[in-house]
PDB file of N, CA and C in Angstrom:
ATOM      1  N   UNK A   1       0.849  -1.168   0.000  1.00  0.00           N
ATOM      2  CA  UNK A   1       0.000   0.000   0.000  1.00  0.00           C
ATOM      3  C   UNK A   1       0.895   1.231   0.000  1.00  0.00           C
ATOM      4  N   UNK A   2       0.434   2.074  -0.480  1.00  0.00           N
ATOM      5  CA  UNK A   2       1.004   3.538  -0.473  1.00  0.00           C
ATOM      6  C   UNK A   2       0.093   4.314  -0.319  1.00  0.00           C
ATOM      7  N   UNK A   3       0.624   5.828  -0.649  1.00  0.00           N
ATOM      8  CA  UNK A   3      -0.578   7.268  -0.421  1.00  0.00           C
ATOM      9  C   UNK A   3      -0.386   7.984  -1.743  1.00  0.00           C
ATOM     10  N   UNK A   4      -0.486   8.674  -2.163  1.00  0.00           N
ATOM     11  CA  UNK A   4      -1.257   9.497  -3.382  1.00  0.00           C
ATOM     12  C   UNK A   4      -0.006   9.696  -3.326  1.00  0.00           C
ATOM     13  N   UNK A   5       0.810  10.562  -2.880  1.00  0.00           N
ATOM     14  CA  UNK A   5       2.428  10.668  -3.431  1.00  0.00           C
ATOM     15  C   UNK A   5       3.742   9.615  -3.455  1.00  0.00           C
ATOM     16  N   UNK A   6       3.360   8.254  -2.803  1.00  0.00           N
ATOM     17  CA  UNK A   6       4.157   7.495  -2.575  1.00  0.00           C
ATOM     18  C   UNK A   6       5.201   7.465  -1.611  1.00  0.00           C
ATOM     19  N   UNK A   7       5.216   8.112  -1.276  1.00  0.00           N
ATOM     20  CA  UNK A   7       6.109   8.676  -0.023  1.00  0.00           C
ATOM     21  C   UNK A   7       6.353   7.570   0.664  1.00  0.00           C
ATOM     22  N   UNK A   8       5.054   6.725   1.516  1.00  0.00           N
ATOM     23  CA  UNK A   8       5.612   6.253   2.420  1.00  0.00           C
ATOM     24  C   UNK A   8       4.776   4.879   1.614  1.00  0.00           C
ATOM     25  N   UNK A   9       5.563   3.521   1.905  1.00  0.00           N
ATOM     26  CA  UNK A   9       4.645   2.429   1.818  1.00  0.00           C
ATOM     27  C   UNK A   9       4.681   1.406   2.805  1.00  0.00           C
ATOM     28  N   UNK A  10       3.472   0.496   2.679  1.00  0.00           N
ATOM     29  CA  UNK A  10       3.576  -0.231   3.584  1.00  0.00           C
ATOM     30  C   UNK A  10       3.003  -1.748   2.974  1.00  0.00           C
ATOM     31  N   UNK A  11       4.090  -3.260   4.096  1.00  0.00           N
ATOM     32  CA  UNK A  11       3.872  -4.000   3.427  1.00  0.00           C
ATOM     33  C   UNK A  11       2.921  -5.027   4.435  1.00  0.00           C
ATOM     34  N   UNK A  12       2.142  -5.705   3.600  1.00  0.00           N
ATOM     35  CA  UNK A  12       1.197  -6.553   5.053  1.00  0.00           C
ATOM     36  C   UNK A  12       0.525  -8.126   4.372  1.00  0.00           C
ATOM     37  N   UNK A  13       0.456  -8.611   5.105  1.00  0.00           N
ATOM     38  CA  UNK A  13      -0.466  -9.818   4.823  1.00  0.00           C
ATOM     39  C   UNK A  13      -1.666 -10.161   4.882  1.00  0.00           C
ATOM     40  N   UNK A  14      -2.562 -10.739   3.835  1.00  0.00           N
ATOM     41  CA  UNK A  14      -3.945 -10.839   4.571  1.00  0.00           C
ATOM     42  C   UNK A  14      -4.772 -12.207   3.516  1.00  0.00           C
ATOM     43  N   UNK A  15      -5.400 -12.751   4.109  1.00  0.00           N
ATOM     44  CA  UNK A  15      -6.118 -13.993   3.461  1.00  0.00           C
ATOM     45  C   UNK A  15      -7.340 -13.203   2.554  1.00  0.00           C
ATOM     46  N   UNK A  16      -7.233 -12.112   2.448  1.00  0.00           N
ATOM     47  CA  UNK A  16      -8.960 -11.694   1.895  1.00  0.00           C
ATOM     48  C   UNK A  16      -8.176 -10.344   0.808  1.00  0.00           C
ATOM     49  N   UNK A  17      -7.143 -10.481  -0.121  1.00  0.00           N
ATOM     50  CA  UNK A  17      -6.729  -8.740   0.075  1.00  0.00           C
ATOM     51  C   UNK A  17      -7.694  -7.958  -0.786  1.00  0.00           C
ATOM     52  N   UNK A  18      -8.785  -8.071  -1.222  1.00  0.00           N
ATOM     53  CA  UNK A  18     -10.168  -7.449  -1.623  1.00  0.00           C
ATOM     54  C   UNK A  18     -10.469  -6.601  -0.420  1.00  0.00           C
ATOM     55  N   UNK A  19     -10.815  -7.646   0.382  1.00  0.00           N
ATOM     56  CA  UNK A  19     -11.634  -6.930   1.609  1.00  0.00           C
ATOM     57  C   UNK A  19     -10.246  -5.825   2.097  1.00  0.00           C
ATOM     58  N   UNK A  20      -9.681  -5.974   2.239  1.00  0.00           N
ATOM     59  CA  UNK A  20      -8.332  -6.047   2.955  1.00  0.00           C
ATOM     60  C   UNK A  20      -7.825  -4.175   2.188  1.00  0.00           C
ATOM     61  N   UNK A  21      -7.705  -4.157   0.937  1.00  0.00           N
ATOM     62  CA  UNK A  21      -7.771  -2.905   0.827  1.00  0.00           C
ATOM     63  C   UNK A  21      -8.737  -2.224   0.453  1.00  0.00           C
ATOM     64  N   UNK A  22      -9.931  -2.258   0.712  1.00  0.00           N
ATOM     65  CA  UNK A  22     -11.196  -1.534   0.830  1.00  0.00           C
ATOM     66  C   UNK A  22     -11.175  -1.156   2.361  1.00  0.00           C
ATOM     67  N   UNK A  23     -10.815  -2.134   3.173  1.00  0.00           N
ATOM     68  CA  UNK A  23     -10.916  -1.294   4.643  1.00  0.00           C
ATOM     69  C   UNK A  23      -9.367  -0.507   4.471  1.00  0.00           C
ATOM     70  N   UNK A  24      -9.147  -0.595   3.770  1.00  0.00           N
ATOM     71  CA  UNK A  24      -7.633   0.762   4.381  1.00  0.00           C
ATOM     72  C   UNK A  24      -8.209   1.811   3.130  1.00  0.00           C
ATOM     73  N   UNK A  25      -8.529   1.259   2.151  1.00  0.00           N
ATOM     74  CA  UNK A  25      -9.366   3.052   1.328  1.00  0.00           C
ATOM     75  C   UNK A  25     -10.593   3.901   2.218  1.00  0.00           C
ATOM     76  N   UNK A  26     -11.020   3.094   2.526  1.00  0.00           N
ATOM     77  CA  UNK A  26     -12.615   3.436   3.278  1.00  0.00           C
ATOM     78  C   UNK A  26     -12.024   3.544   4.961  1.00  0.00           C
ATOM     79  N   UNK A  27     -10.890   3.590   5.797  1.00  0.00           N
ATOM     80  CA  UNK A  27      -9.900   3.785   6.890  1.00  0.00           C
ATOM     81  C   UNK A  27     -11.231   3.608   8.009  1.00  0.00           C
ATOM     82  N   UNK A  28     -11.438   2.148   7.601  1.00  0.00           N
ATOM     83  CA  UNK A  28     -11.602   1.386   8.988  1.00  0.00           C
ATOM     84  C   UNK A  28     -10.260   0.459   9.746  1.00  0.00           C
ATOM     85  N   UNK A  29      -9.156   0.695   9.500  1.00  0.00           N
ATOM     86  CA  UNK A  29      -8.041   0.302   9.607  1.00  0.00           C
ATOM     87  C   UNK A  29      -7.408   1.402  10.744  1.00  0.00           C
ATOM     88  N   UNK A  30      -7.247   0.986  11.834  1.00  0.00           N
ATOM     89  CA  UNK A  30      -6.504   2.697  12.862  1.00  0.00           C
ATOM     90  C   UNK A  30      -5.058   1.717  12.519  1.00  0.00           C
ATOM     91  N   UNK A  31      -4.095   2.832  12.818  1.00  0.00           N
ATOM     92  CA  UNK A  31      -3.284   2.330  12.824  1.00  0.00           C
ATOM     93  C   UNK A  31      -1.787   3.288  11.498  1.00  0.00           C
ATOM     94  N   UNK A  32      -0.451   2.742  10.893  1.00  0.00           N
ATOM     95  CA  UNK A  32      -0.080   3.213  10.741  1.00  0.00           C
ATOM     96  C   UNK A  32      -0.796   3.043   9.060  1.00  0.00           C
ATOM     97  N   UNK A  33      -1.483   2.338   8.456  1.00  0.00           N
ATOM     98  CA  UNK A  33      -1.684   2.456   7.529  1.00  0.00           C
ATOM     99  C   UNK A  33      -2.668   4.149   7.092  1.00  0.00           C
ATOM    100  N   UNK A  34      -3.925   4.609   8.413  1.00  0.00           N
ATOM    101  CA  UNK A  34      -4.724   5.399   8.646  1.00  0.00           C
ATOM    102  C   UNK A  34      -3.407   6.209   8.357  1.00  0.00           C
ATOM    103  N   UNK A  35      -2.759   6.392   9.455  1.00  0.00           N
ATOM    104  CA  UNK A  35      -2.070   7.653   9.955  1.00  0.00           C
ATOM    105  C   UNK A  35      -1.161   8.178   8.611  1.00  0.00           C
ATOM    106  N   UNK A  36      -1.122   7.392   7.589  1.00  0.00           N
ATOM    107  CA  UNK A  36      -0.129   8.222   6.311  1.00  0.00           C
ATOM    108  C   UNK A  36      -1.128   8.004   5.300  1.00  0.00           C
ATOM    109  N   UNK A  37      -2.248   7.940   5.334  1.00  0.00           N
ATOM    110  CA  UNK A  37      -3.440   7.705   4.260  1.00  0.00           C
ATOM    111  C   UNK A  37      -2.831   7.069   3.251  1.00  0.00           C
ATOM    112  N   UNK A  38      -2.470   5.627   3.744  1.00  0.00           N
ATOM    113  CA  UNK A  38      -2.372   4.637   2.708  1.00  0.00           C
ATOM    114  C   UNK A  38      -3.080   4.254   2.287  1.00  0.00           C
ATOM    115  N   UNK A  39      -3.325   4.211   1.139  1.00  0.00           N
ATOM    116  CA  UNK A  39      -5.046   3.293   0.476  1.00  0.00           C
ATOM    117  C   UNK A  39      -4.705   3.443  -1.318  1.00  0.00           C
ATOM    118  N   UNK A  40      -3.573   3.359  -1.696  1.00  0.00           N
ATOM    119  CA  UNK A  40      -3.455   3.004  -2.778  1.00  0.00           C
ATOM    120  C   UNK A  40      -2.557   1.491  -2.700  1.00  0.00           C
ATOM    121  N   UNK A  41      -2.758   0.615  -3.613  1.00  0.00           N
ATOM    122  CA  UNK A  41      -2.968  -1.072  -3.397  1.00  0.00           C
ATOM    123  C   UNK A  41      -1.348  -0.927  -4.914  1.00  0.00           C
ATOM    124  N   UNK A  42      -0.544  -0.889  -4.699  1.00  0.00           N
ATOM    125  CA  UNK A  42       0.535  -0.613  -5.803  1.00  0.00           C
ATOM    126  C   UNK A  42       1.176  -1.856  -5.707  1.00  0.00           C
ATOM    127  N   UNK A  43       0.984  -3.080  -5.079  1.00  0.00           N
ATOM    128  CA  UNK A  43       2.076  -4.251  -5.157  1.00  0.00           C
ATOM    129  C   UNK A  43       1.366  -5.320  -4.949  1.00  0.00           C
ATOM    130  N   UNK A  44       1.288  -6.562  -5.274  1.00  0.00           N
ATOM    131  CA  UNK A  44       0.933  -7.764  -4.515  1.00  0.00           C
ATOM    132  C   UNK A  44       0.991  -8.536  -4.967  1.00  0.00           C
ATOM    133  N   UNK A  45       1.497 -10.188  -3.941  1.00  0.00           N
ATOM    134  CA  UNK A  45       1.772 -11.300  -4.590  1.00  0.00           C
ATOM    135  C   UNK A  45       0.893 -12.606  -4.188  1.00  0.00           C
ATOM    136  N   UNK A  46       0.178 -13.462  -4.317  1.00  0.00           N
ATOM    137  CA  UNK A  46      -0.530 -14.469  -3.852  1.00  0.00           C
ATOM    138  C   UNK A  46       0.330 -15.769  -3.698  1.00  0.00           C
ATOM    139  N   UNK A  47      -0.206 -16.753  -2.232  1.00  0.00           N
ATOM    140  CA  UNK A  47       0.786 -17.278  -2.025  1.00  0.00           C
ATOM    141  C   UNK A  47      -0.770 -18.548  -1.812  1.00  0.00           C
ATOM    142  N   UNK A  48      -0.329 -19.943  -2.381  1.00  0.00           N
ATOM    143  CA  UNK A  48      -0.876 -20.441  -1.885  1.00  0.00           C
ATOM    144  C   UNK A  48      -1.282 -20.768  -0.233  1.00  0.00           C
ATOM    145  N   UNK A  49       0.085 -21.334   0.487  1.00  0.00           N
ATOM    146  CA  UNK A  49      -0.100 -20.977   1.830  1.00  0.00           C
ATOM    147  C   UNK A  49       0.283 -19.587   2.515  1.00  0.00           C
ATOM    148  N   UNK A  50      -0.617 -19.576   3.627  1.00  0.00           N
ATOM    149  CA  UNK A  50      -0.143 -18.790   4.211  1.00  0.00           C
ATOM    150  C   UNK A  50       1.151 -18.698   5.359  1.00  0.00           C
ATOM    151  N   UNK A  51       1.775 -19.301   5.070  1.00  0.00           N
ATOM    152  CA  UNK A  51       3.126 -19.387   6.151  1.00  0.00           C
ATOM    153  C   UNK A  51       4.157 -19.020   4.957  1.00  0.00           C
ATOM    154  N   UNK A  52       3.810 -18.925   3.500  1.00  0.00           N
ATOM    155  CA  UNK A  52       4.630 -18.492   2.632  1.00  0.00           C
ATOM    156  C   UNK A  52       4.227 -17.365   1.946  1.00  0.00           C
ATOM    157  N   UNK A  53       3.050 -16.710   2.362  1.00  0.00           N
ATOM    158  CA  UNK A  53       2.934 -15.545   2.450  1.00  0.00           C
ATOM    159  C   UNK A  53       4.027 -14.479   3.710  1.00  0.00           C
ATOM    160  N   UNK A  54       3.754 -15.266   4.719  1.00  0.00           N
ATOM    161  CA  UNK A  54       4.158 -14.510   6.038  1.00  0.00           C
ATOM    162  C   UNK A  54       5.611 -14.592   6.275  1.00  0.00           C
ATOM    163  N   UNK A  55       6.208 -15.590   5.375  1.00  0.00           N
ATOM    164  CA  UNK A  55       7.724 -15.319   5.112  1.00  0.00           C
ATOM    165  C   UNK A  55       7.997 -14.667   4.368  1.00  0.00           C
ATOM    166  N   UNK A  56       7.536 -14.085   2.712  1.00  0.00           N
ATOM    167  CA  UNK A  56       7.769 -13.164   1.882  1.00  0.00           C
ATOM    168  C   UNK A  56       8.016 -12.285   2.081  1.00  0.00           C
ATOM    169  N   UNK A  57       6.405 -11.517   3.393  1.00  0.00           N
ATOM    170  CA  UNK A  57       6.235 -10.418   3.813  1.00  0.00           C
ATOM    171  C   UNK A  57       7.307  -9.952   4.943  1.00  0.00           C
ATOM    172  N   UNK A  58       7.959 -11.059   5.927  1.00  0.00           N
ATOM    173  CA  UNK A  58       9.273 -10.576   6.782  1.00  0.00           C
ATOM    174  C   UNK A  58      10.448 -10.188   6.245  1.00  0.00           C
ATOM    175  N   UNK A  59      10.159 -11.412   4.992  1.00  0.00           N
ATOM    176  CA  UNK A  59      11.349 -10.747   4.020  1.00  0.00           C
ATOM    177  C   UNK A  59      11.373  -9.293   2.898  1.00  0.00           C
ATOM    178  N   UNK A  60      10.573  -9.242   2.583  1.00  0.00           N
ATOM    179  CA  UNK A  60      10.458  -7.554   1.928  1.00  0.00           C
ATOM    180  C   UNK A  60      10.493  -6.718   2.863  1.00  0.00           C
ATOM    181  N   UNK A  61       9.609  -7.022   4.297  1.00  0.00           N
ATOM    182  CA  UNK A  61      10.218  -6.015   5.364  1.00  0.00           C
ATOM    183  C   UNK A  61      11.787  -5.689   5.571  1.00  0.00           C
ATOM    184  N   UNK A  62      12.725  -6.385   5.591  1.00  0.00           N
ATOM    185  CA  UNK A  62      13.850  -5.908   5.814  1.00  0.00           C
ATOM    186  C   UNK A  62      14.320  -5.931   4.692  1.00  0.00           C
ATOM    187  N   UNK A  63      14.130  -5.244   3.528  1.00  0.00           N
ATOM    188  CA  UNK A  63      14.482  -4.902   2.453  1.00  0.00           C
ATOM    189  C   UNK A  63      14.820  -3.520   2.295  1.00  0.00           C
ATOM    190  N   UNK A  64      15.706  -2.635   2.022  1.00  0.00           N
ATOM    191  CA  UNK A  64      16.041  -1.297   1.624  1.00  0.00           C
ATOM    192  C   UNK A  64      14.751  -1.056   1.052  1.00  0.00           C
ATOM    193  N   UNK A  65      14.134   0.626   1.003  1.00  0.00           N
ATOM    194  CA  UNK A  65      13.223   0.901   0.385  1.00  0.00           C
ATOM    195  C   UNK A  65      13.288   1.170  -1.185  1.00  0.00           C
ATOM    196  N   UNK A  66      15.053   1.296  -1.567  1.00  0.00           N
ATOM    197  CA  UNK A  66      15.290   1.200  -2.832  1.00  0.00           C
ATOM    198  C   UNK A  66      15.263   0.258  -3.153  1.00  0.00           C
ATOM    199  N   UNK A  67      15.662  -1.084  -2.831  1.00  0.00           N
ATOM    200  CA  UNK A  67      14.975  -2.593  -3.212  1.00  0.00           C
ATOM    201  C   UNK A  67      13.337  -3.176  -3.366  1.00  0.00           C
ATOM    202  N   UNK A  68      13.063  -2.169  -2.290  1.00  0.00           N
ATOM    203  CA  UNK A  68      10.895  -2.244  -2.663  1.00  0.00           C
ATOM    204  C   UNK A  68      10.825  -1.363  -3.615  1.00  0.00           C
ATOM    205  N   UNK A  69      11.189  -0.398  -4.113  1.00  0.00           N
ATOM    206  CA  UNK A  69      11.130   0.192  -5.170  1.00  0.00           C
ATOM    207  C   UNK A  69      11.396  -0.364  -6.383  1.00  0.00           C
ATOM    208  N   UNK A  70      12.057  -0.835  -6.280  1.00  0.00           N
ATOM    209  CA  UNK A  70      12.719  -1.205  -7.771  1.00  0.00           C
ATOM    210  C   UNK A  70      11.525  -2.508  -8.118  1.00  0.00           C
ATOM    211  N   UNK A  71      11.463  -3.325  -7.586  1.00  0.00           N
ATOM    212  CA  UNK A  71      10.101  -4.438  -7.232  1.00  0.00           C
ATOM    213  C   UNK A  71       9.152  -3.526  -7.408  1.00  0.00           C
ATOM    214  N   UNK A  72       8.141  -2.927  -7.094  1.00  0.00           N
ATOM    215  CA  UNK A  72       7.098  -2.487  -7.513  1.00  0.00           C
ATOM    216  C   UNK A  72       7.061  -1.781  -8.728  1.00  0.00           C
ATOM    217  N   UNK A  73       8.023  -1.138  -9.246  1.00  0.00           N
ATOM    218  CA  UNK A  73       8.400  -0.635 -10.423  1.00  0.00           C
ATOM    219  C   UNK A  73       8.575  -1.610 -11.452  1.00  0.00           C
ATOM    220  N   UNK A  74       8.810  -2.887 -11.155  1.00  0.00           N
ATOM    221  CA  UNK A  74       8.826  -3.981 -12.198  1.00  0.00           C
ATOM    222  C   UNK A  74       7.368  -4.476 -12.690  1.00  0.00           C
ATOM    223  N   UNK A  75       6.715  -4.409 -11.860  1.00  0.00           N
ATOM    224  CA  UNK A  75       4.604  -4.515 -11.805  1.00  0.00           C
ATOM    225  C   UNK A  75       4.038  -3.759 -12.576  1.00  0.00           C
ATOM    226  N   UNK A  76       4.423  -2.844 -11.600  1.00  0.00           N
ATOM    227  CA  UNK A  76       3.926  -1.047 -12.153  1.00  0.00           C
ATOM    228  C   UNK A  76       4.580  -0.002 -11.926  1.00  0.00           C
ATOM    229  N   UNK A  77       5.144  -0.105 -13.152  1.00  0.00           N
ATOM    230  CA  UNK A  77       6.232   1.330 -13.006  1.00  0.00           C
ATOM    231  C   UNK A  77       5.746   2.488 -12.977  1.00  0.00           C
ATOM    232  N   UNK A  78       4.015   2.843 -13.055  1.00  0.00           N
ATOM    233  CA  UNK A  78       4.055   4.093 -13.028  1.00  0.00           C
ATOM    234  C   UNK A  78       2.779   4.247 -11.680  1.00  0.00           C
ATOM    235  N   UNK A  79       2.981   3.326 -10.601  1.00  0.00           N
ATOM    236  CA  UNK A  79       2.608   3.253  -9.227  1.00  0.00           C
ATOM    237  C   UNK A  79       0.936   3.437  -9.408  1.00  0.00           C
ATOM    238  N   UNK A  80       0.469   3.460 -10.284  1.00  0.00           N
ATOM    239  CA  UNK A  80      -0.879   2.963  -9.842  1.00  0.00           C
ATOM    240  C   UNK A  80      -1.843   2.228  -9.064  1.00  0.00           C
ATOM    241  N   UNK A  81      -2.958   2.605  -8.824  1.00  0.00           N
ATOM    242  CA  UNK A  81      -3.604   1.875  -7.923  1.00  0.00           C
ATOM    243  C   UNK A  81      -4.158   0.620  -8.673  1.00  0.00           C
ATOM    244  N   UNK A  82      -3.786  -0.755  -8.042  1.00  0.00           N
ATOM    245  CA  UNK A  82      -3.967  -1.879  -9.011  1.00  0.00           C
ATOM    246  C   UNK A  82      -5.417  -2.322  -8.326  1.00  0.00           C
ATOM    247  N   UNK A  83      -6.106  -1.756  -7.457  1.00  0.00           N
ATOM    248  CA  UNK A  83      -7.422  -2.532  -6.630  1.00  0.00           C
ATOM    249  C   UNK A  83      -8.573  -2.528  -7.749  1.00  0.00           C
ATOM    250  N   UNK A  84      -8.670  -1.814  -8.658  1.00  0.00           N
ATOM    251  CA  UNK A  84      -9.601  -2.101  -9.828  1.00  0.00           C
ATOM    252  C   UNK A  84      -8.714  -3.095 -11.140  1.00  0.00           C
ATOM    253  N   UNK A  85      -8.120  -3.725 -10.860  1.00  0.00           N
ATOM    254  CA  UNK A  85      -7.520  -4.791 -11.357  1.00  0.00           C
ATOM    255  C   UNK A  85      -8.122  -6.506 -10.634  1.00  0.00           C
ATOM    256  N   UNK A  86      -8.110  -5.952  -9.839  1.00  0.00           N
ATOM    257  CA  UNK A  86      -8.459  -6.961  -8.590  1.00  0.00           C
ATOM    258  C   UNK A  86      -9.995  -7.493  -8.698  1.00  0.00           C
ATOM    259  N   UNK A  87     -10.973  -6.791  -9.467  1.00  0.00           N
ATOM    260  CA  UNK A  87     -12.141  -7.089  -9.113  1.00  0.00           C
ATOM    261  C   UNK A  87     -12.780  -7.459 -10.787  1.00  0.00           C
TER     262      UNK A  87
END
């Protein structure tokens, strides 16, 4: 997820990610996603299980933000919101 300028992003896991970024556009989400009005959906990967979701996601966490960059730029290089892709 990101915000309208990209500034800040953030990376997360979730079994539903439909539902999942509709509550962070629509900020029934408190938290740090609310607090930088993240609600643009710019990255994502599907994992059959989820324990290989939740390793991906520890691992892009400690990734340089120029290394998440360069990765989302390979998707979508021009950072769009992909949640109307999704449906």
């Amino acid at each position: 997820m990101s915000n309208e300028y990209n500034t800040t992003t953030y990376i997360g896991v979730t079994n539903n990610l439909l539902r999942r970024v509709w509550e962070h556009q629509n900020k029934l989400s408190e938290g740090f996603t609310n607090k930088y009005n993240l609600c643009k959906l710019i990255y994502y990967e599907f994992f059959d299980e989820m324990i290989e979701a939740i390793k991906r996601e520890k691992q892009l966490k400690r990734w340089t933000r120029k290394k998440k960059d360069c990765l989302i730029e390979k998707m979508n290089p021009e950072w769009k919101d992909l949640f109307e892709t999704l449906i």
